[in-house]
C-alpha atoms as a PDB file:
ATOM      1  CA  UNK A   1      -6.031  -7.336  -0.907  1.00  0.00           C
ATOM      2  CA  UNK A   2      -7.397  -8.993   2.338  1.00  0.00           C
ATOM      3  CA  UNK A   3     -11.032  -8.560   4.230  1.00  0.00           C
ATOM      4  CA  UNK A   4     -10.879  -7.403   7.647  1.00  0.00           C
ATOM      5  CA  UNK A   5     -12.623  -6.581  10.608  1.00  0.00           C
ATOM      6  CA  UNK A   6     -13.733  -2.955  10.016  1.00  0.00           C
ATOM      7  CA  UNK A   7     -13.203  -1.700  13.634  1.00  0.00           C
ATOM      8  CA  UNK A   8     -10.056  -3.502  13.819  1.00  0.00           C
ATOM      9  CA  UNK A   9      -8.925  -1.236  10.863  1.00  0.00           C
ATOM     10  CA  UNK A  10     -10.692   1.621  12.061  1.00  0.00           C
ATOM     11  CA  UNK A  11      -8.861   1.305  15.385  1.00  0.00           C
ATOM     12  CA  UNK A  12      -5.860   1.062  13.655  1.00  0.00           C
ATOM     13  CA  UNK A  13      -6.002   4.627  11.241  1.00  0.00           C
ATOM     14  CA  UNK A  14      -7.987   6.603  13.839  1.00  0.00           C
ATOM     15  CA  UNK A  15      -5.038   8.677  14.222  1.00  0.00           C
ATOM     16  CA  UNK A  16      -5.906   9.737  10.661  1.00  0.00           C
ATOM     17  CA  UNK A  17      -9.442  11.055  11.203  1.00  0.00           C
ATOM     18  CA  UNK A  18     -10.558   9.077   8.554  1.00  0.00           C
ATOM     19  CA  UNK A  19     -12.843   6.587   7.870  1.00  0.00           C
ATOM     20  CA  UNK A  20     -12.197   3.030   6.588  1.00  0.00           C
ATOM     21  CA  UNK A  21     -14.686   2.366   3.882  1.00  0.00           C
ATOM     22  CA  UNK A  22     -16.660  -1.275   4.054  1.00  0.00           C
ATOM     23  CA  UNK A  23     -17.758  -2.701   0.850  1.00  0.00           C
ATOM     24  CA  UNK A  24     -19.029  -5.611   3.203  1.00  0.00           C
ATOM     25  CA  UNK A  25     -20.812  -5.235   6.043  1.00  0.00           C
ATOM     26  CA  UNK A  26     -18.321  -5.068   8.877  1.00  0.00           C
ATOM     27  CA  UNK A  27     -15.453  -6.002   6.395  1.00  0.00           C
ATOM     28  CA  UNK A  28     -12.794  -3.130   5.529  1.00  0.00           C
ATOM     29  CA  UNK A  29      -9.996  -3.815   2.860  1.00  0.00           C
ATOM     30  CA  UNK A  30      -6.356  -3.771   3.563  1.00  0.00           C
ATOM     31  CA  UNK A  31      -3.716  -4.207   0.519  1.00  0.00           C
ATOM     32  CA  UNK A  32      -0.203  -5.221   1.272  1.00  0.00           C
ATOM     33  CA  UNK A  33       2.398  -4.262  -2.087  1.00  0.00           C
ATOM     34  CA  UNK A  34       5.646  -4.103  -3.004  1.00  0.00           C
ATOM     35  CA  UNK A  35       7.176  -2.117  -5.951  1.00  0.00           C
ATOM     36  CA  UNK A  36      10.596  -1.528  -7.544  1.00  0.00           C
ATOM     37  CA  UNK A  37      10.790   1.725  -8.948  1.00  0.00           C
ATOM     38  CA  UNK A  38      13.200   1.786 -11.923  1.00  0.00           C
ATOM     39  CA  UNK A  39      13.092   5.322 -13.398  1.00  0.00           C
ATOM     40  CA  UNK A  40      11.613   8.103 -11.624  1.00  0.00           C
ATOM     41  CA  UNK A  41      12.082  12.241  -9.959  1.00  0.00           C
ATOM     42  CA  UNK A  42      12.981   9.849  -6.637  1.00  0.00           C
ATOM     43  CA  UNK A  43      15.371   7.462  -8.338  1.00  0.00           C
ATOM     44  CA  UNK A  44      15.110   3.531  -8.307  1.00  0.00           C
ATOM     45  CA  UNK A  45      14.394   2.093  -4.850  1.00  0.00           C
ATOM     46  CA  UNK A  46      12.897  -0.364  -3.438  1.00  0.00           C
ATOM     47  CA  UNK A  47       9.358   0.254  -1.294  1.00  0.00           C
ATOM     48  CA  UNK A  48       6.694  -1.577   0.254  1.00  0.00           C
ATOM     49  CA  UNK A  49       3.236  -0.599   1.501  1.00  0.00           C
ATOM     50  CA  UNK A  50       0.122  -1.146   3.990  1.00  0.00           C
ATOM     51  CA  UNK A  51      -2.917   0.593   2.913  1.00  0.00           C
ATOM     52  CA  UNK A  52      -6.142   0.661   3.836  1.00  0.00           C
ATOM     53  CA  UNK A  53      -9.620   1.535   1.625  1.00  0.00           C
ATOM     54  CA  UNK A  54     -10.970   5.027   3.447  1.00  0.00           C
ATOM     55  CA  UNK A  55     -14.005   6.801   2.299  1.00  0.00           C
ATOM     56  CA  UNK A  56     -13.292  10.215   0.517  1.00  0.00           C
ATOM     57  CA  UNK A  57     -13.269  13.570   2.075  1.00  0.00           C
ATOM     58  CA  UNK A  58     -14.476  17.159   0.639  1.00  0.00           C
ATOM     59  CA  UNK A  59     -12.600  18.003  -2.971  1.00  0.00           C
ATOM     60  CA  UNK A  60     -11.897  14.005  -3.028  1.00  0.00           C
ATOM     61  CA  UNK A  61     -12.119  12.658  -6.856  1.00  0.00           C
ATOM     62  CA  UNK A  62     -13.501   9.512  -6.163  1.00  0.00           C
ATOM     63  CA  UNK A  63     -15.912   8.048  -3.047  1.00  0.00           C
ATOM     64  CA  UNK A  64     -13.192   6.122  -1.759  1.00  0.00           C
ATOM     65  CA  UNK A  65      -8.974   6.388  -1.544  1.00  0.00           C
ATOM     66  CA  UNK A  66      -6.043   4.706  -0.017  1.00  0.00           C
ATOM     67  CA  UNK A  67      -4.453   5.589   3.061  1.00  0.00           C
ATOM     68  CA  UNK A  68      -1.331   4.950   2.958  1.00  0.00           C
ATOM     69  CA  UNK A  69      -0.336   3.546   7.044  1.00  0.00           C
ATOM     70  CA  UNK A  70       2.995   2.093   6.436  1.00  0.00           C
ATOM     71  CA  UNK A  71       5.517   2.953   3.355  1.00  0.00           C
ATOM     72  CA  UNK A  72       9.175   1.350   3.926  1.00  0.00           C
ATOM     73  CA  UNK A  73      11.535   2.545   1.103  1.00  0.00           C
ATOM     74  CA  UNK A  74      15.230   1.316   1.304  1.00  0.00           C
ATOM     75  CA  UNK A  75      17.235   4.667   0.319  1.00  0.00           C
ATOM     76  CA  UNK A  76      17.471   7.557   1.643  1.00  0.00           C
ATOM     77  CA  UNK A  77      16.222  10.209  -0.748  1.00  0.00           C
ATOM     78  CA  UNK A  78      13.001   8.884  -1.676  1.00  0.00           C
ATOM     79  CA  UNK A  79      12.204   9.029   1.898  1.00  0.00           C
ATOM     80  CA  UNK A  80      13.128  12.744   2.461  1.00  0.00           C
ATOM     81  CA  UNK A  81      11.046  13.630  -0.588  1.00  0.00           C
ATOM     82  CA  UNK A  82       8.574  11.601   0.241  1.00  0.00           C
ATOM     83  CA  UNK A  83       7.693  12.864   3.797  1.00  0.00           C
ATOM     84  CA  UNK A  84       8.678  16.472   2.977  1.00  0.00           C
ATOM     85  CA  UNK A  85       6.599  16.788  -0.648  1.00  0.00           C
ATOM     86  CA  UNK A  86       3.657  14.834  -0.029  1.00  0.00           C
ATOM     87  CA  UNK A  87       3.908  13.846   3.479  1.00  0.00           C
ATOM     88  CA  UNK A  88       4.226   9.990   2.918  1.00  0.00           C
ATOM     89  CA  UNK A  89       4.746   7.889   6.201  1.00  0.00           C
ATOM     90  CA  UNK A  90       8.013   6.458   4.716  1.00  0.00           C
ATOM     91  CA  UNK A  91      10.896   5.131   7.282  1.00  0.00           C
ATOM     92  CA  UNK A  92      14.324   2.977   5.979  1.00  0.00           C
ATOM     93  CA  UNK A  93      14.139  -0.323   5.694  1.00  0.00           C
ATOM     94  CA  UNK A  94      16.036  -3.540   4.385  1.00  0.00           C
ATOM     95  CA  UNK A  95      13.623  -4.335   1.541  1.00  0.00           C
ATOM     96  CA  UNK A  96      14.431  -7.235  -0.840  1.00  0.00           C
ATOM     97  CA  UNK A  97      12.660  -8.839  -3.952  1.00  0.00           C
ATOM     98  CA  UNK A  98      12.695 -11.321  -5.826  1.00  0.00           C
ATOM     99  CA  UNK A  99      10.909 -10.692  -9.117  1.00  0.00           C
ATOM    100  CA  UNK A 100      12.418 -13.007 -11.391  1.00  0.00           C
ATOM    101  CA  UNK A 101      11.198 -16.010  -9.716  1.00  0.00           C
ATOM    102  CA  UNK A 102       7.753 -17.641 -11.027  1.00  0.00           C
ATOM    103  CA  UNK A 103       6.468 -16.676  -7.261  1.00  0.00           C
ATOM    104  CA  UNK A 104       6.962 -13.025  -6.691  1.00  0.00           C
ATOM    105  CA  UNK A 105       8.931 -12.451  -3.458  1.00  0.00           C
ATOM    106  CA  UNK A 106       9.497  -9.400  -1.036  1.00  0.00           C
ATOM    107  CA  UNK A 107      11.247  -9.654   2.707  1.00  0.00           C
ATOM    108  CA  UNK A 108      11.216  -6.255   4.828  1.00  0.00           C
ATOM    109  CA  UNK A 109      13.135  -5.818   7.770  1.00  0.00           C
ATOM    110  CA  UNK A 110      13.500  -3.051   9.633  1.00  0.00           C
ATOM    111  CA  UNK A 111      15.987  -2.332  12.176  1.00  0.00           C
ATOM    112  CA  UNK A 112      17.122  -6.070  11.875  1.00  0.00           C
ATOM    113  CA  UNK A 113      13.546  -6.938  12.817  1.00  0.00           C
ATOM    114  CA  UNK A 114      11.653  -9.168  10.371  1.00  0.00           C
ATOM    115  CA  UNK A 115       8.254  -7.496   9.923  1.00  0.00           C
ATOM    116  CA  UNK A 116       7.155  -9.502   7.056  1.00  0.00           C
ATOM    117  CA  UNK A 117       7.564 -11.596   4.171  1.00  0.00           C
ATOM    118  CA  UNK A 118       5.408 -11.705   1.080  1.00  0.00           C
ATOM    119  CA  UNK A 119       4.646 -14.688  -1.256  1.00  0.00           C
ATOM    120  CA  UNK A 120       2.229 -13.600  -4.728  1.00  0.00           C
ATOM    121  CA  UNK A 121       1.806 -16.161  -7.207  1.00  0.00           C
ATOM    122  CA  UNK A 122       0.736 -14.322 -10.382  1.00  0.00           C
ATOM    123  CA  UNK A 123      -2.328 -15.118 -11.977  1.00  0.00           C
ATOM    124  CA  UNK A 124      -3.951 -14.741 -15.706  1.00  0.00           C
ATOM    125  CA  UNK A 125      -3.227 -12.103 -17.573  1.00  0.00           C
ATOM    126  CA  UNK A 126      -5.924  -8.763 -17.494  1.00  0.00           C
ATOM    127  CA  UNK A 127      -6.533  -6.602 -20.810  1.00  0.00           C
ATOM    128  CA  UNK A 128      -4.833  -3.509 -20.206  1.00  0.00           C
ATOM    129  CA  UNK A 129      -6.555   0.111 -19.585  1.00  0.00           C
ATOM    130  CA  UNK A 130      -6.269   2.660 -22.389  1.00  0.00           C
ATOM    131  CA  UNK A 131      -6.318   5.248 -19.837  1.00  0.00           C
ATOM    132  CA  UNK A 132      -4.954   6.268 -17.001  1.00  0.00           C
ATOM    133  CA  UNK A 133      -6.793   5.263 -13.693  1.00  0.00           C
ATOM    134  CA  UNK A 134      -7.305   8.018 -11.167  1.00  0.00           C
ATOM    135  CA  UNK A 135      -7.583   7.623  -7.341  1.00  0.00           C
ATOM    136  CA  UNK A 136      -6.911  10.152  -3.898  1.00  0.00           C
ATOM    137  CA  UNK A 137      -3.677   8.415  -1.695  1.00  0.00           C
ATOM    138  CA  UNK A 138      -4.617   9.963   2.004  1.00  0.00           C
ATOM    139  CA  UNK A 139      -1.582  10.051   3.919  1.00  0.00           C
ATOM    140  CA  UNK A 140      -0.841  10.996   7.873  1.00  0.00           C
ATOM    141  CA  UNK A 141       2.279  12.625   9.820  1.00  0.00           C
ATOM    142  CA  UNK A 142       3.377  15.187  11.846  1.00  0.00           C
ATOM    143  CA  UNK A 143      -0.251  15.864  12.986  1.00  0.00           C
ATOM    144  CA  UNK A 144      -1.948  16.534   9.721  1.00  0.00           C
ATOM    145  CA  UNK A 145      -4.003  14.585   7.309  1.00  0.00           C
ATOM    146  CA  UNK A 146      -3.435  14.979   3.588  1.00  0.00           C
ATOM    147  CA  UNK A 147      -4.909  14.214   0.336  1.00  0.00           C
ATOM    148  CA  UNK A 148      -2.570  13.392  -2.968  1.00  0.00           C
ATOM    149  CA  UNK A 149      -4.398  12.888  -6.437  1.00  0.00           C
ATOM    150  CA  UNK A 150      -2.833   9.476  -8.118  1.00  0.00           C
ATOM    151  CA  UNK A 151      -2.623   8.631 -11.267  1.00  0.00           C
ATOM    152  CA  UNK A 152      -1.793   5.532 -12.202  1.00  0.00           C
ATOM    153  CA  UNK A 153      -1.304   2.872 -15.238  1.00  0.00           C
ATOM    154  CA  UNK A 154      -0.377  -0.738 -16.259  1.00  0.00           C
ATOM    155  CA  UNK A 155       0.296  -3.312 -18.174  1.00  0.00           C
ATOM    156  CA  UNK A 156       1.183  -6.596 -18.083  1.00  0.00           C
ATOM    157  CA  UNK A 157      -1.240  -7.129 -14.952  1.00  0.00           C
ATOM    158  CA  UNK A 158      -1.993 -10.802 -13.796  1.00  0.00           C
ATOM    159  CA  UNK A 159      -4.771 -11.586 -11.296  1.00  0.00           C
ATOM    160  CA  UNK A 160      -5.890 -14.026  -9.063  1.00  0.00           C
ATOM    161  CA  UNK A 161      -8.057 -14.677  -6.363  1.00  0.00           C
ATOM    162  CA  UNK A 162      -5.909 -15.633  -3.094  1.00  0.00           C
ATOM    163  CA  UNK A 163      -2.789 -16.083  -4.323  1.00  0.00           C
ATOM    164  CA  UNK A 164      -0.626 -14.385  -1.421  1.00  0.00           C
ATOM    165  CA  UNK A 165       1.178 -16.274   0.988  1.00  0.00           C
ATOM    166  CA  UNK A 166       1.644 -13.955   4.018  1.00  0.00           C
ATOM    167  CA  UNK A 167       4.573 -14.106   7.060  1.00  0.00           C
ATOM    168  CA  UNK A 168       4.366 -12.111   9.826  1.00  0.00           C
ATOM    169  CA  UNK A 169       7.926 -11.315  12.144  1.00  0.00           C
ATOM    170  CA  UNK A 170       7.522  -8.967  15.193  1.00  0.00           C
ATOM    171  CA  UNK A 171       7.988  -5.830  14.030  1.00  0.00           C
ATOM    172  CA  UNK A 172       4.995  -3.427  15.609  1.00  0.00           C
ATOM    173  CA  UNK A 173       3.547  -3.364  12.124  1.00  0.00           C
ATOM    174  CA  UNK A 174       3.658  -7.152  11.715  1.00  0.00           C
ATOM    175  CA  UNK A 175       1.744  -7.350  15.476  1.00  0.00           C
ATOM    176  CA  UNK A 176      -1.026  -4.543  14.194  1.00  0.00           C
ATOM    177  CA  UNK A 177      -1.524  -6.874  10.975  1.00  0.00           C
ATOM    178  CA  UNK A 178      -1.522 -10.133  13.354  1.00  0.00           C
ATOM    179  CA  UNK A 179      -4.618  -8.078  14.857  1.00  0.00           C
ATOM    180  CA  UNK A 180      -5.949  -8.162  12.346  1.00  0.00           C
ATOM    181  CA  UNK A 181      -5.996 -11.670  11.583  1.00  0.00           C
ATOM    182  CA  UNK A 182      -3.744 -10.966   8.236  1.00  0.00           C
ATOM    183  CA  UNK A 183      -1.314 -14.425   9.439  1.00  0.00           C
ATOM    184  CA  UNK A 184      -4.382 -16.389   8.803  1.00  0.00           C
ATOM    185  CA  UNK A 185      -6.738 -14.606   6.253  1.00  0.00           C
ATOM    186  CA  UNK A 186      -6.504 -15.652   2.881  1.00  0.00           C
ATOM    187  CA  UNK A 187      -5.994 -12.685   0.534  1.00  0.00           C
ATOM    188  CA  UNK A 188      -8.941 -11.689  -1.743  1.00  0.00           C
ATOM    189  CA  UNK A 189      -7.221 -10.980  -4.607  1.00  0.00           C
ATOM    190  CA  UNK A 190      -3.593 -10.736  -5.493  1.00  0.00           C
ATOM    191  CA  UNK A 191      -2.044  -9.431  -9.068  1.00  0.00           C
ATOM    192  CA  UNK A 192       1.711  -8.734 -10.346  1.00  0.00           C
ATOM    193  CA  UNK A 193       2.142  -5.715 -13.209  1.00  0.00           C
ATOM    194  CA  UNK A 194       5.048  -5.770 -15.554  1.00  0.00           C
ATOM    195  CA  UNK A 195       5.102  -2.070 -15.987  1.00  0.00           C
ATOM    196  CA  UNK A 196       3.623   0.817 -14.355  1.00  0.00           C
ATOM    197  CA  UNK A 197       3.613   4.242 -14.413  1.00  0.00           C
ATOM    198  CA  UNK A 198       2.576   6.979 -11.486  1.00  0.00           C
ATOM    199  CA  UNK A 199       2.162  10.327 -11.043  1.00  0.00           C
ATOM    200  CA  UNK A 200       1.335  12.461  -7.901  1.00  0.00           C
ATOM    201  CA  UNK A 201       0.100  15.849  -7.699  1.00  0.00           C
ATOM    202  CA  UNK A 202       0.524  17.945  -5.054  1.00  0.00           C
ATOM    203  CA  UNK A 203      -0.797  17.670  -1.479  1.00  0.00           C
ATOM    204  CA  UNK A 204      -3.541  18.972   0.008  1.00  0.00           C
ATOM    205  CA  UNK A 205      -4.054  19.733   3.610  1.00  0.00           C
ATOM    206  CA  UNK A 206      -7.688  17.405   4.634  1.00  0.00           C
ATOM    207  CA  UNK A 207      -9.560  18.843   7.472  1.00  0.00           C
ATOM    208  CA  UNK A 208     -11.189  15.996   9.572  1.00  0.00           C
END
């Protein structure tokens, strides 16, 4: 999770219609993470994403969500699903990890175009939620603006604050997060989770 400028973010989803939330004032909230899916409806692939923290809409659970901006995946039928159930903003990528490493590792290239390479050092373990942890994922394509309800759980979560070592390439996506100062910003927290488990619900069309 990084701080940054909040109309620098804003500028960046207005296409969405939404609004970046600030918990600081003038600061929005922009999380960069990488996840290997093992077992799921989509199979196991590889995916990365840029999200930003967005304040909730009408029939939202929660005050705030994620929008999802960016969501490389590295086969092909996660992607269809993805964009045709839910509407997810995912494109093919090269996406490799290294998770087996003491320093958790993820390059994503797209094209043959480096847009970035990611660098988490995990932290101290965090006790583990009994239950399941709730939260909207906004998401944006083809001209409309929709709403998934998350549900999410852990365990074996480490956290630190900082912790991320961030490398930009010059892919478009690597120039927007340039702009927003994320090649010299120091991360505000970073964590790594053993195990986790997600489920999405269906879509709903948000009216902006």
């Amino acid at each position: 999770m990084f701080a940054v400028p909040s109309d620098a973010a804003q500028a960046v989803i207005a296409y969405s219609g939404l609004e970046v939330a600030s918990p600081l004032p003038g600061r929005a909230v922009c999380s960069l993470a990488f996840v290997r899916y093992a077992d799921g409806d989509l199979g196991p692939y590889h995916e990365f994403a840029v999200a930003f923290l967005v304040k909730g809409t009408a029939g939202a659970r929660g005050r705030v969500g994620a929008f999802v901006h960016w969501l490389p995946v590295n086969q092909a039928f996660t992607l269809e699903a993805g964009r045709t159930i839910w509407g997810f903003p995912k494109e093919m990528a090269d996406i490799r990890m290294d998770l087996a490493s003491r320093t958790r590792r993820c390059l994503v290239r797209v094209d043959g175009r480096t847009a970035l390479e990611m660098h988490v050092r995990p932290g101290v373990p965090v006790p583990s939620r009994r239950a399941a942890a709730g939260v909207d994922a906004f998401t944006h394509m083809d001209g409309t603006t929709r709403r998934t309800p998350w549900t999410v759980s852990a365990s074996g979560v480490r956290a630190r604050p900082g912790g991320a070592y961030l490398h930009l390439g010059d892919h478009p996506v690597a120039h927007e997060l340039r702009a927003l100062g994320l090649d010299r910003a120091r991360a505000l927290s970073c964590a790594t989770v053993d195990r986790v488990r997600m489920t999405f619900q269906d879509a709903v069309e948000v009216r902006t």
